[in-house]
Protein backbone atom coordinates (compact mmCIF):
# COMPACT_ATOMS: atom_id res chain seq x y z
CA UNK A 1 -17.60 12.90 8.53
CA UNK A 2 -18.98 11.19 12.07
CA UNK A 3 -16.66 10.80 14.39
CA UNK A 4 -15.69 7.29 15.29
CA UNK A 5 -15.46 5.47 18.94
CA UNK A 6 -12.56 4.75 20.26
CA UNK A 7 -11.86 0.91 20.45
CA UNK A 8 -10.27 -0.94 22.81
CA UNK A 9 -8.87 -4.27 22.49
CA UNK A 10 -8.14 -7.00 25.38
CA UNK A 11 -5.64 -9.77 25.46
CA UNK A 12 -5.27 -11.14 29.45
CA UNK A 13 -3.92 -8.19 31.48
CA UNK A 14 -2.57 -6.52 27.68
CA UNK A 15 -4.77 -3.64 26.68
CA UNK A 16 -4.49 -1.88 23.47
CA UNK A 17 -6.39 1.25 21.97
CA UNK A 18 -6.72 2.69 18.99
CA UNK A 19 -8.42 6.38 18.11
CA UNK A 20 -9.43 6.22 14.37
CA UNK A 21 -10.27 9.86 14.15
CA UNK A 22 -7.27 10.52 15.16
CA UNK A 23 -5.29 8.97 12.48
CA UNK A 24 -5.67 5.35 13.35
CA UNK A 25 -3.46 5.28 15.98
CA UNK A 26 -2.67 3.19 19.13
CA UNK A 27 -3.22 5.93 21.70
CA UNK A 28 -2.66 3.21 24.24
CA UNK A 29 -0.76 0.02 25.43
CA UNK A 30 -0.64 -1.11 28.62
CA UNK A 31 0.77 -4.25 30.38
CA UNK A 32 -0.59 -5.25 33.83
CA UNK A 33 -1.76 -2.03 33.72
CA UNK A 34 1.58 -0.15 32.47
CA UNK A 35 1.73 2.11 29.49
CA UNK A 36 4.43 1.78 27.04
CA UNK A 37 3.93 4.92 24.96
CA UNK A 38 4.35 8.36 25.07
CA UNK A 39 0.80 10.07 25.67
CA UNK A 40 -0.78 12.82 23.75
CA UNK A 41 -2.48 13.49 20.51
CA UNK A 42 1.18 13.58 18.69
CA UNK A 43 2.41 10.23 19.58
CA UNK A 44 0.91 6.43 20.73
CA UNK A 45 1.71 4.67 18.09
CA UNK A 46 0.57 5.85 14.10
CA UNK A 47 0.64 4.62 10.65
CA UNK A 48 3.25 6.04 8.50
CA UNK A 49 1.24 6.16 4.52
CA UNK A 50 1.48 6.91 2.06
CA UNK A 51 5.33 7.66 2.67
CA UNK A 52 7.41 7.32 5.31
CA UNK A 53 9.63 9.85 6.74
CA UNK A 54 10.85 12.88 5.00
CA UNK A 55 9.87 13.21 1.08
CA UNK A 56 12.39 15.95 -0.20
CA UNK A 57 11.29 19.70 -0.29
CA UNK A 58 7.64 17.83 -0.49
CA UNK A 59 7.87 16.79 -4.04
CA UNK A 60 7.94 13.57 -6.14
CA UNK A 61 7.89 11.59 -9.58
CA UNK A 62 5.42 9.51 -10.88
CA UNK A 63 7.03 8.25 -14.45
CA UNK A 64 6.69 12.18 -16.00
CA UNK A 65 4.78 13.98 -13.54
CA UNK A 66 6.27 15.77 -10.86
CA UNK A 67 3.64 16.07 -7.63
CA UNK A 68 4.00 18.64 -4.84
CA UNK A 69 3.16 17.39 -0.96
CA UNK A 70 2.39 19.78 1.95
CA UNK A 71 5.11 20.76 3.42
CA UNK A 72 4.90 20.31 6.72
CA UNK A 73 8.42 19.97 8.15
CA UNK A 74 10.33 22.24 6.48
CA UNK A 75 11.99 22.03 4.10
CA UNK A 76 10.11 18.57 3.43
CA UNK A 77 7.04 16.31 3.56
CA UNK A 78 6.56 14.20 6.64
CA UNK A 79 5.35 11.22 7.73
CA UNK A 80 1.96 10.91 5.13
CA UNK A 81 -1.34 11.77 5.27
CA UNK A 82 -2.96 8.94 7.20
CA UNK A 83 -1.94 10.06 11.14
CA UNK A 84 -3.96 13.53 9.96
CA UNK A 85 -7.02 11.56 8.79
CA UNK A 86 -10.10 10.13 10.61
CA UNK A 87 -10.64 6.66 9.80
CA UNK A 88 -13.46 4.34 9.40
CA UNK A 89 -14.09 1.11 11.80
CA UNK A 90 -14.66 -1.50 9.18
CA UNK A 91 -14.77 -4.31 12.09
CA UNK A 92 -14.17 -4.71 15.92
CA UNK A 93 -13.74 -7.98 18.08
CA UNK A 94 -12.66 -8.30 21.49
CA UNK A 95 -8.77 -8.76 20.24
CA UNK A 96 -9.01 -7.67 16.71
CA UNK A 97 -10.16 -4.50 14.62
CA UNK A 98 -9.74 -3.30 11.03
CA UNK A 99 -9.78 0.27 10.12
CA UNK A 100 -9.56 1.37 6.42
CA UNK A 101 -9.66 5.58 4.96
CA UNK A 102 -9.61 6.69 0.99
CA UNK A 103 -6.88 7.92 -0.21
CA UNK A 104 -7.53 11.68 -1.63
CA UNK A 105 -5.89 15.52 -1.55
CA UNK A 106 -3.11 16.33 -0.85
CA UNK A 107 -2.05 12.94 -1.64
CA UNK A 108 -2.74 12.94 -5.92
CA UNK A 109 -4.40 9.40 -6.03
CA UNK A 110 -7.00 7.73 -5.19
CA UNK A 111 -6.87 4.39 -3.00
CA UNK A 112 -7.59 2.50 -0.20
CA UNK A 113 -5.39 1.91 2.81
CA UNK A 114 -6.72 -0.87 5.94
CA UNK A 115 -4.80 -1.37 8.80
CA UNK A 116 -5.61 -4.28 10.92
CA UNK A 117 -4.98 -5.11 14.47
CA UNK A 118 -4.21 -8.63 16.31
CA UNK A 119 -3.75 -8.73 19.60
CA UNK A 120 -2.56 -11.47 21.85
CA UNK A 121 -1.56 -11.96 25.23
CA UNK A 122 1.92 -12.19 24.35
CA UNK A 123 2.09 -10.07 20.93
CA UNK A 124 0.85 -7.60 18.84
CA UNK A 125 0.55 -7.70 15.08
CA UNK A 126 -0.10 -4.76 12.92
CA UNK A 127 -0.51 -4.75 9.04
CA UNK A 128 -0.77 -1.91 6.11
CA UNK A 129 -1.89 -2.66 2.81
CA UNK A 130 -2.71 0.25 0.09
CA UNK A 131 -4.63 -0.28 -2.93
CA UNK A 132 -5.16 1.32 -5.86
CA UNK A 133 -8.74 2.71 -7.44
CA UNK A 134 -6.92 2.84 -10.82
CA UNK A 135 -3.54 4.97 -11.73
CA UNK A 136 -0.46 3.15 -10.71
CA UNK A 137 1.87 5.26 -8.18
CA UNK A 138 4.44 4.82 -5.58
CA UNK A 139 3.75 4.75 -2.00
CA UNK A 140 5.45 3.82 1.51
CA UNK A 141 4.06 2.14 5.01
CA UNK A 142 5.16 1.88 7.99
CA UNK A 143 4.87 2.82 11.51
CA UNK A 144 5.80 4.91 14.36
CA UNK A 145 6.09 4.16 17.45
CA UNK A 146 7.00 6.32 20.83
CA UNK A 147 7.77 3.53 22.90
CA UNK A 148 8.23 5.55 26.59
CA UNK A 149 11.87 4.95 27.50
CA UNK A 150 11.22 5.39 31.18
CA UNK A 151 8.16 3.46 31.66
CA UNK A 152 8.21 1.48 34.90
CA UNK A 153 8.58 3.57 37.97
CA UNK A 154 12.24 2.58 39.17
CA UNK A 155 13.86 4.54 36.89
CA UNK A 156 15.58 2.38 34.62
CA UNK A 157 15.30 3.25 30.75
CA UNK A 158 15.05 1.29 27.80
CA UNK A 159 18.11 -0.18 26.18
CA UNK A 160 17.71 -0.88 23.17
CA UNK A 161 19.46 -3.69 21.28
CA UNK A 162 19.88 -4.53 17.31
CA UNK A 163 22.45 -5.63 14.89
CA UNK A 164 21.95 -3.65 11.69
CA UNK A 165 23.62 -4.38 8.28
CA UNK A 166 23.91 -0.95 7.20
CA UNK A 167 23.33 2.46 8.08
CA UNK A 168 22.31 5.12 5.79
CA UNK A 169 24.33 7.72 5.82
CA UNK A 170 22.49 10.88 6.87
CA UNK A 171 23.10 14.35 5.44
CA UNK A 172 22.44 17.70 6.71
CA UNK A 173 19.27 17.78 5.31
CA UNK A 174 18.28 14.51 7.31
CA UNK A 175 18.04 12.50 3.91
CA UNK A 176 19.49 9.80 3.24
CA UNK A 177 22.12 10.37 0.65
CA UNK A 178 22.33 7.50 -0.74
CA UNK A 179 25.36 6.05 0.67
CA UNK A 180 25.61 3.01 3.04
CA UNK A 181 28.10 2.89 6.17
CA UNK A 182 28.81 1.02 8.74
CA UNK A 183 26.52 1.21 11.92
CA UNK A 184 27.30 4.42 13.81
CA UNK A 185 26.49 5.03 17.89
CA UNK A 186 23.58 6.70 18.78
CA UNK A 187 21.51 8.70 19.69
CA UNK A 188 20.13 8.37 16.36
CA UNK A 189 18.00 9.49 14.16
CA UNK A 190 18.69 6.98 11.04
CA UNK A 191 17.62 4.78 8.69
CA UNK A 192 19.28 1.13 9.02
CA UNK A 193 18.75 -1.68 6.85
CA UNK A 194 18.56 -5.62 8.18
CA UNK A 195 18.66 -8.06 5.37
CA UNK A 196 16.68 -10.63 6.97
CA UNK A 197 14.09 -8.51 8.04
CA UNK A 198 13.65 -5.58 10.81
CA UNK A 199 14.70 -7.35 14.40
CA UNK A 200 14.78 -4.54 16.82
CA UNK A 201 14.89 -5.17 21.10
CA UNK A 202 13.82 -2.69 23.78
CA UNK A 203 14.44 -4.20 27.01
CA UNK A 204 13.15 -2.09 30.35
CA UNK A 205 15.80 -3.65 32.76
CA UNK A 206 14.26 -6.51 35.50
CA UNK A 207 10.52 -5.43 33.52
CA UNK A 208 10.01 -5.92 30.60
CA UNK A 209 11.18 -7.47 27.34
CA UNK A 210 9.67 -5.97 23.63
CA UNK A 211 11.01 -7.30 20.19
CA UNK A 212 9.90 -5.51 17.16
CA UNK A 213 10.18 -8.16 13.97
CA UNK A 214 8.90 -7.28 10.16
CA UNK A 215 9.74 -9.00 7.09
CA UNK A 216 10.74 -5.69 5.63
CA UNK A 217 14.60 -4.57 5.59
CA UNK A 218 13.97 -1.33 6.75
CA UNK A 219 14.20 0.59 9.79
CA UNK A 220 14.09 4.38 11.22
CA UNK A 221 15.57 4.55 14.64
CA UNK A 222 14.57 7.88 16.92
CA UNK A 223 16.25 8.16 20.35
CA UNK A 224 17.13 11.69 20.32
CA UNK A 225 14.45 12.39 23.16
CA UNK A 226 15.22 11.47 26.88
CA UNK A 227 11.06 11.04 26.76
CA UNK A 228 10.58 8.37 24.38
CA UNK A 229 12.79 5.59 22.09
CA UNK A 230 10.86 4.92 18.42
CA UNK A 231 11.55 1.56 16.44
CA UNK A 232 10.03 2.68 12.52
CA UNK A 233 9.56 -0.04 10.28
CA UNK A 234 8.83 0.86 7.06
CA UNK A 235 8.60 -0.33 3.56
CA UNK A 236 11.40 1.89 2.31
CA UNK A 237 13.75 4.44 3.52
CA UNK A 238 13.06 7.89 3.93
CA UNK A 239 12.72 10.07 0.97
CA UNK A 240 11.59 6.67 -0.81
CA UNK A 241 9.08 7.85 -2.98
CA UNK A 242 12.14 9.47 -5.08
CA UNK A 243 14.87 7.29 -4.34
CA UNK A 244 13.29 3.70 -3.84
CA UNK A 245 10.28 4.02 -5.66
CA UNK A 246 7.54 1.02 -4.95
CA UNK A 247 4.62 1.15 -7.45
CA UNK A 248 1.38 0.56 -6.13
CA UNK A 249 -0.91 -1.14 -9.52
CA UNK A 250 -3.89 -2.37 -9.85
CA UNK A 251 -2.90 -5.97 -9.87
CA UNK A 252 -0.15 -5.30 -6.84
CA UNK A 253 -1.05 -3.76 -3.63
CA UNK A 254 1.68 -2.34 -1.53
CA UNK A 255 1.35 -4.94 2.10
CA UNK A 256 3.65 -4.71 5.47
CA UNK A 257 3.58 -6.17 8.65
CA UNK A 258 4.81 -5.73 12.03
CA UNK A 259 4.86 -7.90 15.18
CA UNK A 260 5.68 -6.98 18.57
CA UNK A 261 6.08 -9.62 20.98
CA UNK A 262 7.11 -9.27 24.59
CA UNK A 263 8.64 -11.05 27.85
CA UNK A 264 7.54 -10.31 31.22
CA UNK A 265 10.95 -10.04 33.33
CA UNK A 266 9.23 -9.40 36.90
């Protein structure tokens, strides 16, 4: 496969880019010239397909037939296959780009995935969509962010801000078992649900302002790292592809969208 450039999109003083061979991911966003996320080949910003999260002891349904997923964070299946692929630039602009990879092995169907980028001088908005090349199966999107808690040099972190409906209770597995509770403090590491769609604020005190909105109800929340504070929409909860399962068909691609939108404080 040849590799593929890095691209870089501009927006004012907002710079954004993404590293398709490295699984489509923003590997950097800056802000009058300050980065937001965690740096190095594990982190920016990546896609989240075809599931989300952890899929139990790396196996899943598909009406009869039972599939079995790498596992690569024992005891389970993590995140998808798409931050572990290189991707191909479909089409660039100086504040837009589209990237789109094949679905194939490990994952057990064929497809198409595209993730597109729009970027403003105010916001950024990110969308998934998977298709199928024929069989019907179920699938997740989403995305996962590091956002870098302590960002701006005076030394104030990130708060972050939300009002969830429900939490899903976590066992000691780290699987949702099913069960909804009432929001718990952090630090977390938790999948919350917001019935009028994901509404999530990181606010870097006297800097910066960054709201992360989706239509889905669905959200992972990671703060468990002094480094870094991730905000995961997603298009189901983890271990989705068993307990929430959302069939991809021919006539009914799977589509999500994020937008991040920020407020200068400075």
């Amino acid at each position: 496969m040849s590799s593929e450039e890095n691209v870089r999109l501009t927006a004012g003083d907002v710079e954004l880019t993404v590293t398709p061979d490295n699984g489509c991911r923003i590997s950097s966003f800056r802000i009058a010239g300050t980065e937001l996320l965690r740096q190095g080949e594990r982190y920016g910003c990546f896609p989240m397909v075809p599931w989300c999260g952890r899929t139990e002891n790396g196996r899943f349904r598909n009406g009869g037939v039972e599939h079995q997923l790498p596992v690569n964070d024992p005891p389970h299946a993590i995140h998808g296959t798409g931050r572990d692929t290189a991707w191909r630039t479909a089409r660039t602009g100086p504040a837009q780009a589209v990237f789109t990879y094949e679905l194939g092995e490990p994952w057990p169907y064929t497809g198409l995935v595209t993730q597109t980028f729009e970027l403003s001088e105010d916001s950024l908005t990110l969308q998934l969509g998977i298709e199928t090349y024929g069989d019907s199966f179920p699938a997740q999107a989403g995305w996962h962010p590091w956002f870098q808690r302590h960002a701006f040099p005076d030394g104030k972190g990130a708060r972050l801000d939300f009002i969830p409906d429900w939490q899903e209770e976590r066992g000691s597995d780290h699987l949702p078992t099913g069960r909804r509770i009432g929001p718990m403090p952090g630090p977390w590491d938790d999948c919350f649900g917001m019935e009028d769609g994901v509404d999530v604020t990181l606010t870097w005190p006297e800097q910066l302002e960054l709201t992360v909105k989706s239509r889905t109800e669905w959200v992972v929340v990671y703060d468990e790292q002094e480094e870094a504070v991730c905000v995961e929409p997603q298009s189901g909860p983890p271990n989705g592809l068993n307990t929430h399962p959302r069939l991809v068909t021919p006539i009914d691609p799977l589509e999500i969208a994020t937008t991040w939108s920020w407020r200068r404080l400075a």
